[in-house]
PDB file of N, CA and C in Angstrom:
ATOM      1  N   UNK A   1     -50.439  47.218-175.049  1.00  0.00           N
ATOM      2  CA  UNK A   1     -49.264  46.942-175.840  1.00  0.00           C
ATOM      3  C   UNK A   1     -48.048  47.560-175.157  1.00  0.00           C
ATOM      4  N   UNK A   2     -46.918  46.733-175.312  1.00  0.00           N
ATOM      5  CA  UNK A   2     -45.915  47.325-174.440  1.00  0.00           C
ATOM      6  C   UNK A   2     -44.812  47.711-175.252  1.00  0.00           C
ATOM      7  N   UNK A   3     -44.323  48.920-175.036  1.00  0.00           N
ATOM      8  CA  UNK A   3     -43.486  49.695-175.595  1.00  0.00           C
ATOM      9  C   UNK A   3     -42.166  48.983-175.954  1.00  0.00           C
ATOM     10  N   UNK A   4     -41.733  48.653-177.196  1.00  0.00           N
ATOM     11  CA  UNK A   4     -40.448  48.237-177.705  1.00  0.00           C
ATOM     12  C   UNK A   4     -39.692  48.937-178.182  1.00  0.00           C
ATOM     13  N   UNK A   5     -38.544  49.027-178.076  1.00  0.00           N
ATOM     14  CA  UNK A   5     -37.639  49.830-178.874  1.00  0.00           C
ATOM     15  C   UNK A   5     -36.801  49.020-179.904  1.00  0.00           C
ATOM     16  N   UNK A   6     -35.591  49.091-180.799  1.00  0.00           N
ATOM     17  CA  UNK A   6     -34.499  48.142-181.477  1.00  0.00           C
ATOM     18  C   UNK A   6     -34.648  46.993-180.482  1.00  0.00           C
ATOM     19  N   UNK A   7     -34.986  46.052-181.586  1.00  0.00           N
ATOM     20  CA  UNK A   7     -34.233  44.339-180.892  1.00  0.00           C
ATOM     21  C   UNK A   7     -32.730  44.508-180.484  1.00  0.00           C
ATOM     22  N   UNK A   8     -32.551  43.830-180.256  1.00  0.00           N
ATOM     23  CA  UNK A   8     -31.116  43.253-179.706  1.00  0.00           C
ATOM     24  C   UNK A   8     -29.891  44.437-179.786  1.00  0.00           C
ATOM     25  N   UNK A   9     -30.327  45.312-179.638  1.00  0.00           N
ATOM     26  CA  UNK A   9     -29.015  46.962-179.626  1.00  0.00           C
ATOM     27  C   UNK A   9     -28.897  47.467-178.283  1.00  0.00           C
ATOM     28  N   UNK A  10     -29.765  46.987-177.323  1.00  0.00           N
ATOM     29  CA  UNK A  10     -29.269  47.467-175.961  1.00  0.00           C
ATOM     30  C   UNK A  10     -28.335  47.099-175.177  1.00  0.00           C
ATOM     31  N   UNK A  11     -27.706  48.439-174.612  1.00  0.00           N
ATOM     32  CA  UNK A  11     -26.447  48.010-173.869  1.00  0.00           C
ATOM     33  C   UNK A  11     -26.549  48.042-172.547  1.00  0.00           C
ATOM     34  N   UNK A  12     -27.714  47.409-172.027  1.00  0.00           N
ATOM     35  CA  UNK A  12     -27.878  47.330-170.619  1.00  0.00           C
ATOM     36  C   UNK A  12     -26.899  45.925-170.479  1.00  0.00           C
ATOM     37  N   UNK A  13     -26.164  46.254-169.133  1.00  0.00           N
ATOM     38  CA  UNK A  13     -25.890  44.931-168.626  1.00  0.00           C
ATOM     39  C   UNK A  13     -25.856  44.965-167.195  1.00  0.00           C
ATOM     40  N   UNK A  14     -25.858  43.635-166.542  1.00  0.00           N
ATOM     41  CA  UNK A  14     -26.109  43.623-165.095  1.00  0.00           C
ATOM     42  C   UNK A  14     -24.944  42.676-164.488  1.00  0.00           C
ATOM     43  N   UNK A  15     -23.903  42.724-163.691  1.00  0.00           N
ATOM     44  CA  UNK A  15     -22.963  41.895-163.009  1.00  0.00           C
ATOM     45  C   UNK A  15     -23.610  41.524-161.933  1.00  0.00           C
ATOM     46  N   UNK A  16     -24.291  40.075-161.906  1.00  0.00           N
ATOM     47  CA  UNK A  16     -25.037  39.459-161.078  1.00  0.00           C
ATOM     48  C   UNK A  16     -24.285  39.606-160.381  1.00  0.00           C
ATOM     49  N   UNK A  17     -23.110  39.689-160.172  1.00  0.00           N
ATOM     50  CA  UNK A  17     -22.000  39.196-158.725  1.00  0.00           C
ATOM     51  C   UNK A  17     -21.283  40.405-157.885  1.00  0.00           C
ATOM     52  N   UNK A  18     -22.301  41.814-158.725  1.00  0.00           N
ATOM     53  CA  UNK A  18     -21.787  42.713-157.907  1.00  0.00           C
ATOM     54  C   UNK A  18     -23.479  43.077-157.195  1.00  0.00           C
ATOM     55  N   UNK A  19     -24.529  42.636-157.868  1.00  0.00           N
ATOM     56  CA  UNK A  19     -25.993  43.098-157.166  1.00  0.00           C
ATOM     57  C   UNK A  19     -26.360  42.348-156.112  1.00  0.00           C
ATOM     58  N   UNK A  20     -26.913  43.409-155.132  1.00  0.00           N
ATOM     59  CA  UNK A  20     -26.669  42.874-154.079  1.00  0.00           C
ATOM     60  C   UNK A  20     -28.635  43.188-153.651  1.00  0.00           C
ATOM     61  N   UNK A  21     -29.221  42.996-154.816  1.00  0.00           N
ATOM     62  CA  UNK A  21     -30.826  42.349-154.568  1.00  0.00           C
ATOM     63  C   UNK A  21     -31.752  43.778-153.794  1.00  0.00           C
ATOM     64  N   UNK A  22     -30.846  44.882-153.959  1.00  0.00           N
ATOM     65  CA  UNK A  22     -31.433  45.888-153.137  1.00  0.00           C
ATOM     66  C   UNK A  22     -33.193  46.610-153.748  1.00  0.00           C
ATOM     67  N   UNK A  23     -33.151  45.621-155.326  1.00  0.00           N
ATOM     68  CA  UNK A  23     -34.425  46.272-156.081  1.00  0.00           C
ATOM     69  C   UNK A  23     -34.554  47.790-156.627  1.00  0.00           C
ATOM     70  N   UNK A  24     -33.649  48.400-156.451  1.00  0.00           N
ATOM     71  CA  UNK A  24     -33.781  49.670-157.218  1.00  0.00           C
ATOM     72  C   UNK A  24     -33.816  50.066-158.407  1.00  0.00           C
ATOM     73  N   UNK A  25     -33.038  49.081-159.215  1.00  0.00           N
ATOM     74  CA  UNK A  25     -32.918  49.155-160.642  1.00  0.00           C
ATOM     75  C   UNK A  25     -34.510  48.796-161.216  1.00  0.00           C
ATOM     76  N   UNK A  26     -35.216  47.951-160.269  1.00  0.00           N
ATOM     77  CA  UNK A  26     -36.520  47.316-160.704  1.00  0.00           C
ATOM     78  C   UNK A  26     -38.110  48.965-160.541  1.00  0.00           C
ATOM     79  N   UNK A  27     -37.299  49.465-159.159  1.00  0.00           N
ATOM     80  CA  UNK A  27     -38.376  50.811-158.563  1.00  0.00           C
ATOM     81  C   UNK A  27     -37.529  51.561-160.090  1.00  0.00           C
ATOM     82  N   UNK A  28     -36.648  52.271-160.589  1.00  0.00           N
ATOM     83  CA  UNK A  28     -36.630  53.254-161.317  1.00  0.00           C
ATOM     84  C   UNK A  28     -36.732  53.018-162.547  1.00  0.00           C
ATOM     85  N   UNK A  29     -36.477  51.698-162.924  1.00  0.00           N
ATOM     86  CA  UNK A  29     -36.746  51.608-164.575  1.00  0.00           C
ATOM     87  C   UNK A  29     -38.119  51.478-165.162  1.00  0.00           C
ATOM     88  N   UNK A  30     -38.382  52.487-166.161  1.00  0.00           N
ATOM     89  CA  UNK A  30     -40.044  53.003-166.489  1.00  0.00           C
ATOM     90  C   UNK A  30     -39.884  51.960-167.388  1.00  0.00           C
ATOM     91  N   UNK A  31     -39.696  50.735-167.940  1.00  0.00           N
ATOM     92  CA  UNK A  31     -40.361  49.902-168.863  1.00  0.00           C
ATOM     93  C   UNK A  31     -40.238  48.156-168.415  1.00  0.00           C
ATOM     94  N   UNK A  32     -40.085  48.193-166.950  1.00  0.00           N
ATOM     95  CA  UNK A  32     -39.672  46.984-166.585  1.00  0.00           C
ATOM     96  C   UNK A  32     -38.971  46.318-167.288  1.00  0.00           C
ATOM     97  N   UNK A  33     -37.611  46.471-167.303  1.00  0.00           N
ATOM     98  CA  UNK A  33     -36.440  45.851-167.841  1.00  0.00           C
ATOM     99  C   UNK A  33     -36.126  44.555-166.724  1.00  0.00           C
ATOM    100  N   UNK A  34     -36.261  45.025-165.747  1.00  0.00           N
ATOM    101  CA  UNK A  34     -35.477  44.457-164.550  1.00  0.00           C
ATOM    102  C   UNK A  34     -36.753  43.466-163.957  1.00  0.00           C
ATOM    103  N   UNK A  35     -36.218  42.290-163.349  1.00  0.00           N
ATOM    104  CA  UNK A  35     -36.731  41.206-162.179  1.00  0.00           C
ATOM    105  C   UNK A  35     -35.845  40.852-161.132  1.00  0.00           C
ATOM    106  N   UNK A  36     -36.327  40.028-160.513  1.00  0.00           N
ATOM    107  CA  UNK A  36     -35.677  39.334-159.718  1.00  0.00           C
ATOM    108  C   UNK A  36     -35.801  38.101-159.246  1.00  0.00           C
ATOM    109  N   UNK A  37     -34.792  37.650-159.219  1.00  0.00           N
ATOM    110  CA  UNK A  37     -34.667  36.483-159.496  1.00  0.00           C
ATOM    111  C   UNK A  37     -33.613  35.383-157.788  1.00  0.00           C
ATOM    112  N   UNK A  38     -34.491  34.551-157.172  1.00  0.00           N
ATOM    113  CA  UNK A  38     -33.014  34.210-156.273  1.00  0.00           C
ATOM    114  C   UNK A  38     -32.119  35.351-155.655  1.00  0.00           C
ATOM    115  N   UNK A  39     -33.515  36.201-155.151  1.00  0.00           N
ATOM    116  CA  UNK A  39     -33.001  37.614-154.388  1.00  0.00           C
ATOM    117  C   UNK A  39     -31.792  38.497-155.450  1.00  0.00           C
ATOM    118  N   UNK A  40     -31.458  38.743-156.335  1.00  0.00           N
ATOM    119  CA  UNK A  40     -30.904  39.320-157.250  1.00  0.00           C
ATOM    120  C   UNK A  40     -31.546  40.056-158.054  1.00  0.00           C
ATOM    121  N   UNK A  41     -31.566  40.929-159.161  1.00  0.00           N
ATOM    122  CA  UNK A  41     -31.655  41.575-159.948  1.00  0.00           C
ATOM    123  C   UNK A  41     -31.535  40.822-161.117  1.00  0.00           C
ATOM    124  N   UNK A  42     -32.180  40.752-162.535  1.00  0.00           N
ATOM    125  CA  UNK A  42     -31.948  40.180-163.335  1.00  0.00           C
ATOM    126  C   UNK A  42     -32.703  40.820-164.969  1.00  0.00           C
ATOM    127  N   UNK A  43     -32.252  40.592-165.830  1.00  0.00           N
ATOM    128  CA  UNK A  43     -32.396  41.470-167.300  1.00  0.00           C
ATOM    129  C   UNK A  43     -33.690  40.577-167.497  1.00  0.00           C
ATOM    130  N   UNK A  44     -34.746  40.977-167.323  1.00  0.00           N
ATOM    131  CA  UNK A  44     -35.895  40.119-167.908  1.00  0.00           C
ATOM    132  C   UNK A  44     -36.503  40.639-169.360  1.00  0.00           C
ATOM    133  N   UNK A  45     -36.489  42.004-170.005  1.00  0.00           N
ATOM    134  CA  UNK A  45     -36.692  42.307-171.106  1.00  0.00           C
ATOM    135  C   UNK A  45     -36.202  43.541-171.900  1.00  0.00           C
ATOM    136  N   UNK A  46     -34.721  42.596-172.379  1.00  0.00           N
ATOM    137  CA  UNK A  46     -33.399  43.712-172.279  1.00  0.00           C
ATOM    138  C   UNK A  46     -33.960  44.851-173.925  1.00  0.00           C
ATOM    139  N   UNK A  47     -34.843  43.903-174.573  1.00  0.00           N
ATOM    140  CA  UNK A  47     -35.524  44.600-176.018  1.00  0.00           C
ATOM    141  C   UNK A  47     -36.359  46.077-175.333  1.00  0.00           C
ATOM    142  N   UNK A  48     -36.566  45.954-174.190  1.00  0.00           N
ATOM    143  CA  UNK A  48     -37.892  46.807-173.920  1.00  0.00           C
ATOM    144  C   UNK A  48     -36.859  48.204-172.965  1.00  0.00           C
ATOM    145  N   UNK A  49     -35.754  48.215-173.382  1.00  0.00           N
ATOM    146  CA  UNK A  49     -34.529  48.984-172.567  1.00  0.00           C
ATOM    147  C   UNK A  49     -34.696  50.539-173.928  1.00  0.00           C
ATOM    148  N   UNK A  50     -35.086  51.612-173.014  1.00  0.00           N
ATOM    149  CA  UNK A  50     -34.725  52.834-173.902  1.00  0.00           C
ATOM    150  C   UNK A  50     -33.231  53.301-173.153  1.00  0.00           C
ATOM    151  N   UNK A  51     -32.645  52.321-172.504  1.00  0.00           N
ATOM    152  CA  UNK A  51     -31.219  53.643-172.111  1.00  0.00           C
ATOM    153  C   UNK A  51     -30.983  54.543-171.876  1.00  0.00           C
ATOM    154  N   UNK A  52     -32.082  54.982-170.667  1.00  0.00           N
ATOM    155  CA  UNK A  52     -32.192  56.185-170.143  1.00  0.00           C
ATOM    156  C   UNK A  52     -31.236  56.290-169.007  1.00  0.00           C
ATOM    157  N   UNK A  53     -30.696  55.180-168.646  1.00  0.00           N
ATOM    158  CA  UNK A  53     -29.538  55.299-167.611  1.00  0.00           C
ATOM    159  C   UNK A  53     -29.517  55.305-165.954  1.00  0.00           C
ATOM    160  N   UNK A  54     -31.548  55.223-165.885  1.00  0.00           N
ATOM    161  CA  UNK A  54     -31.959  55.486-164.406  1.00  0.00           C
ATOM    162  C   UNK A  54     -31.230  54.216-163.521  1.00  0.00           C
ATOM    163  N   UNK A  55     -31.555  53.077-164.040  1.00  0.00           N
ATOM    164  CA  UNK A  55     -30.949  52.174-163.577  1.00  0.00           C
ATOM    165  C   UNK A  55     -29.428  51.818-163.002  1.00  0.00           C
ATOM    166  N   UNK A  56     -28.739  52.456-164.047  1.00  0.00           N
ATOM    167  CA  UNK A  56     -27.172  52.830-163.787  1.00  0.00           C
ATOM    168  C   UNK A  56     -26.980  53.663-162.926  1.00  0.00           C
ATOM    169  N   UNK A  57     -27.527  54.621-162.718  1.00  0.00           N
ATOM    170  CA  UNK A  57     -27.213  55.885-161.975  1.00  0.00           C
ATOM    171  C   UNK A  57     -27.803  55.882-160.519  1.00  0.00           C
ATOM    172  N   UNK A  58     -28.674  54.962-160.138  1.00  0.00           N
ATOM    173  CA  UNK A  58     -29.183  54.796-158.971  1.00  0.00           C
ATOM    174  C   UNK A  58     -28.692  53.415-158.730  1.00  0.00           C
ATOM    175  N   UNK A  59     -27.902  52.381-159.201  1.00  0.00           N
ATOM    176  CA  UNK A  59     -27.606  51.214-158.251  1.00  0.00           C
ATOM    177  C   UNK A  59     -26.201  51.464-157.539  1.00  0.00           C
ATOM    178  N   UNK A  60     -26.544  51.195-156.226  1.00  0.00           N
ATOM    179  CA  UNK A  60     -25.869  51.759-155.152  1.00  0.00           C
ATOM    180  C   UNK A  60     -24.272  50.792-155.233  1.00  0.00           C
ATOM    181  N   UNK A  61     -24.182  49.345-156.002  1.00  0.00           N
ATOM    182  CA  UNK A  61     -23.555  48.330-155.598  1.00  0.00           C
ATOM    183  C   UNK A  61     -22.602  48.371-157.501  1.00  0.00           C
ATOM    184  N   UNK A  62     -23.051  49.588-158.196  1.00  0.00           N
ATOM    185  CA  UNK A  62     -22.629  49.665-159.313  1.00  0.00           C
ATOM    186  C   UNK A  62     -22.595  48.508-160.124  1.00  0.00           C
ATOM    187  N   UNK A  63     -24.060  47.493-160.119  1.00  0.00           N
ATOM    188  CA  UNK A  63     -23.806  46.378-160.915  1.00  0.00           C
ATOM    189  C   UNK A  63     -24.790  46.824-162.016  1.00  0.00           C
ATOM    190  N   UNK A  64     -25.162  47.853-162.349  1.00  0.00           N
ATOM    191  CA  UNK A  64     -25.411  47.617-163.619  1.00  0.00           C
ATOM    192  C   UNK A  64     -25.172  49.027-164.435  1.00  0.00           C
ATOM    193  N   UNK A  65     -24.680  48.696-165.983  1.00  0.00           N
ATOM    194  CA  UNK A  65     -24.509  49.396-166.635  1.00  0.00           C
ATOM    195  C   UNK A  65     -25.452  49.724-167.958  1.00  0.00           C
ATOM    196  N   UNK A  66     -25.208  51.147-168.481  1.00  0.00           N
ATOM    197  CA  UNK A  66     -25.891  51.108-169.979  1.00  0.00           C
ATOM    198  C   UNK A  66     -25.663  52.282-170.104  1.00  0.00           C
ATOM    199  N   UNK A  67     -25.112  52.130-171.819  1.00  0.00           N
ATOM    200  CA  UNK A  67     -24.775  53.721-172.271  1.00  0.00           C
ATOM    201  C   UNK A  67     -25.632  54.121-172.960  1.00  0.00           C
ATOM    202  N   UNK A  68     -25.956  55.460-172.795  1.00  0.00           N
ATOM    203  CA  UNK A  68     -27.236  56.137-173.197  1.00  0.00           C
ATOM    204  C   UNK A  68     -27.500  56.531-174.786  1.00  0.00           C
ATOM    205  N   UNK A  69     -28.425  56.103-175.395  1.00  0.00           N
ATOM    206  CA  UNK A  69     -28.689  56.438-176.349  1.00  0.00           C
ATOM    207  C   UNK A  69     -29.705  55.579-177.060  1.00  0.00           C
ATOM    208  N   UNK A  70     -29.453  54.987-177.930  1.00  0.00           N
ATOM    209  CA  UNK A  70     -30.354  54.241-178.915  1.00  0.00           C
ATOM    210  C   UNK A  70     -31.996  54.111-178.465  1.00  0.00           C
ATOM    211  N   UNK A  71     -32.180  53.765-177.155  1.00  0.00           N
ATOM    212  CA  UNK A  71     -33.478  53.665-176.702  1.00  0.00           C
ATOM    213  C   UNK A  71     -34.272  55.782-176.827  1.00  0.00           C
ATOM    214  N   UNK A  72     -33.609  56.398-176.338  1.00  0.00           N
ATOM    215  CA  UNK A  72     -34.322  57.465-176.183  1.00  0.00           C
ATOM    216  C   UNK A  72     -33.765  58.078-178.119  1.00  0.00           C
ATOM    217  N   UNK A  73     -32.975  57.279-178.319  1.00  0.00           N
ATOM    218  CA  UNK A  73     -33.060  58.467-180.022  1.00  0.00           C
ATOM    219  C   UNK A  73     -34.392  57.818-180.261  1.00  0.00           C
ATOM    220  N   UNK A  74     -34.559  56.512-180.160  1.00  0.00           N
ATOM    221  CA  UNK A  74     -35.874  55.969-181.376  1.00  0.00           C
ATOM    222  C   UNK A  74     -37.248  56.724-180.248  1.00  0.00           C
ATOM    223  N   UNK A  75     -37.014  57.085-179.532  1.00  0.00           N
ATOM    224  CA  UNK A  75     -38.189  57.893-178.991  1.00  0.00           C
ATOM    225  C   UNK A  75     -38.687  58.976-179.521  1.00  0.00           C
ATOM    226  N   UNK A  76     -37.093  60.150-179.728  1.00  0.00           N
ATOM    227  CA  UNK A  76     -36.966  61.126-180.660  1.00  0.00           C
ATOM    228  C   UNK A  76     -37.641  60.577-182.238  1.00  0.00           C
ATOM    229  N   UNK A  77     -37.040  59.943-182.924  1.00  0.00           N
ATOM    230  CA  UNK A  77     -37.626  59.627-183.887  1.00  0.00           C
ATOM    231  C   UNK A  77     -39.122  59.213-184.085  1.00  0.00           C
ATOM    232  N   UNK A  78     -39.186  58.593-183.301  1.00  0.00           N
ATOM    233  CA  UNK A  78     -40.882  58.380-183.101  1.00  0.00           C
ATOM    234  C   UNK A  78     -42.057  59.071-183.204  1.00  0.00           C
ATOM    235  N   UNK A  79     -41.312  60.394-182.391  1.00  0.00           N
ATOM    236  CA  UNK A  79     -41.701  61.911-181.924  1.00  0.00           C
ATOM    237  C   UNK A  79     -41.983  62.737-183.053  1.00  0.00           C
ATOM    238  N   UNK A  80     -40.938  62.510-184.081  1.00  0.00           N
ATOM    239  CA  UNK A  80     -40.727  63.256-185.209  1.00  0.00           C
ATOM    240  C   UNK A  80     -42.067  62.765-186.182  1.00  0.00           C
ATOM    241  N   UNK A  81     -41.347  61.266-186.098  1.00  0.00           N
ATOM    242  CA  UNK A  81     -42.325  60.894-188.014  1.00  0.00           C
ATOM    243  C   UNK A  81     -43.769  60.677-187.412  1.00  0.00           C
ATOM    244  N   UNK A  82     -44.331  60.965-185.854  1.00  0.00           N
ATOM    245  CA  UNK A  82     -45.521  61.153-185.517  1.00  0.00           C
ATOM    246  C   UNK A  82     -46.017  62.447-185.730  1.00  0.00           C
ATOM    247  N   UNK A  83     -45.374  63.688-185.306  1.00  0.00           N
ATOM    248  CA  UNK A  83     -45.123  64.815-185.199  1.00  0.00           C
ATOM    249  C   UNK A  83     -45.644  65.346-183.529  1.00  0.00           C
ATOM    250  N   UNK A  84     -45.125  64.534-182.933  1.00  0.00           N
ATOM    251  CA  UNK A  84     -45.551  64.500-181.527  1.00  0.00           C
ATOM    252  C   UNK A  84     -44.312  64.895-181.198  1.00  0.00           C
ATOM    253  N   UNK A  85     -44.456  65.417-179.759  1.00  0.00           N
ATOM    254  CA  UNK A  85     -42.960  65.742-178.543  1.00  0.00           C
ATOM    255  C   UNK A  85     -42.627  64.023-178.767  1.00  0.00           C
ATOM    256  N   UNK A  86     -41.522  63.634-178.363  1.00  0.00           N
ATOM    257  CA  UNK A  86     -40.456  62.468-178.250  1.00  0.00           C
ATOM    258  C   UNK A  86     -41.298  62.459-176.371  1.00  0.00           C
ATOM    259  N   UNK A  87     -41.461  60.663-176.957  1.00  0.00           N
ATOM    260  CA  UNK A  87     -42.154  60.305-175.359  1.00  0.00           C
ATOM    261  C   UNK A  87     -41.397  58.566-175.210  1.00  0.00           C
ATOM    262  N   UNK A  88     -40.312  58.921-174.489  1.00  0.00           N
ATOM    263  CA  UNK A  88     -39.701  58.166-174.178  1.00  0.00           C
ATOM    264  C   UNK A  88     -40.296  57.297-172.510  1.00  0.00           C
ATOM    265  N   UNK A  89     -41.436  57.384-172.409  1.00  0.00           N
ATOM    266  CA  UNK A  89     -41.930  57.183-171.055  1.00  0.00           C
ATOM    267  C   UNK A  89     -41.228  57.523-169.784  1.00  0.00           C
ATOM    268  N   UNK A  90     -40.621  58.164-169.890  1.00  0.00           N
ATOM    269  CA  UNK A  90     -39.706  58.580-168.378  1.00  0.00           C
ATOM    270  C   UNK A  90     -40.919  59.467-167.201  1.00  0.00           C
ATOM    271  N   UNK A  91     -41.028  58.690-166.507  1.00  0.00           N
ATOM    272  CA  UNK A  91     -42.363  59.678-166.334  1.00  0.00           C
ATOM    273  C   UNK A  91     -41.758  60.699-165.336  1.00  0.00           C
ATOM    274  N   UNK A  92     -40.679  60.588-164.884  1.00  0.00           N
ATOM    275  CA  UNK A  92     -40.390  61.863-163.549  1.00  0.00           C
ATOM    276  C   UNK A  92     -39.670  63.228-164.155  1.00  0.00           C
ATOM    277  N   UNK A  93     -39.664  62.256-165.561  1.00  0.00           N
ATOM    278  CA  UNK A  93     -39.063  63.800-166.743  1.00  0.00           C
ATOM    279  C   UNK A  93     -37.467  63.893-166.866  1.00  0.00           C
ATOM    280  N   UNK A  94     -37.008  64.463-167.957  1.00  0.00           N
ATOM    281  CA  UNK A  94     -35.144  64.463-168.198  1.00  0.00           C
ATOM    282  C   UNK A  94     -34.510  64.454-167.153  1.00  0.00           C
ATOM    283  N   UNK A  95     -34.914  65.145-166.364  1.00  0.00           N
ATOM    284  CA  UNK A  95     -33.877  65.806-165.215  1.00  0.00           C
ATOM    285  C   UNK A  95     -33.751  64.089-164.155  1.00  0.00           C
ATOM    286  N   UNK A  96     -34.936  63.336-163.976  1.00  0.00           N
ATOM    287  CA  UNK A  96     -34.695  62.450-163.230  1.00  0.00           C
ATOM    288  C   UNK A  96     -33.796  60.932-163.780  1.00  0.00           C
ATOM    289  N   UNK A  97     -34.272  60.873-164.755  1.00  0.00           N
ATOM    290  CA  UNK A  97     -33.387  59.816-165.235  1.00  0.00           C
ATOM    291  C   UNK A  97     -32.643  59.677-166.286  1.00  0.00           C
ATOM    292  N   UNK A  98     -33.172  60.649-167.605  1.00  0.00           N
ATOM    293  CA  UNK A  98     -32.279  60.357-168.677  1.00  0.00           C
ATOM    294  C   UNK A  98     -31.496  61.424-168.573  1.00  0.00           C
ATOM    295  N   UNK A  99     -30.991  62.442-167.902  1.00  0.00           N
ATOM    296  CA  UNK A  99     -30.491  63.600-167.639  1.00  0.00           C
ATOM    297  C   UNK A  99     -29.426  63.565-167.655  1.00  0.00           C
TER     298      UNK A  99
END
């Protein structure tokens, strides 16, 4: 089963016309948000986006954006009404991507 967060509240976006197909956004994002498409980068499952920001913060050509939050609160929350640590799947940990 693959991890969902809020339908339609993510603020990932991608300016096809500034990505320049380098695949990084696809290597750092832990929930496969990202494809590619016609050598480009492309939003293939923008629901499955916690907004951890890895993606933003490592594309070299600044085509894609997302402001952080909603994906990693419902992680927090998750965390809570489970009574588990908040497991937002980041697997390289705060410091690498949602940091």
């Amino acid at each position: 089963m693959k991890l969902k967060h809020l339908e339609n509240v993510s603020t990932v976006k991608l300016d096809s016309n500034k990505c320049t197909g380098c695949g990084i956004c696809i290597e750092v994002c832990p929930h496969s948000v990202f494809s590619t498409n016609e050598k480009k980068a492309k939003i293939e499952d923008r629901d499955s986006c916690m907004e951890c920001g890895a993606c933003a913060k490592n594309c070299p050509a600044a085509a894609v954006s997302v402001k952080k939050g909603v994906g990693c609160a419902i992680a927090v929350i998750n965390g809570i009404m489970n009574g588990t640590e908040p497991d937002c799947d980041c697997s390289g940990g705060a410091s690498s991507c949602c940091g």
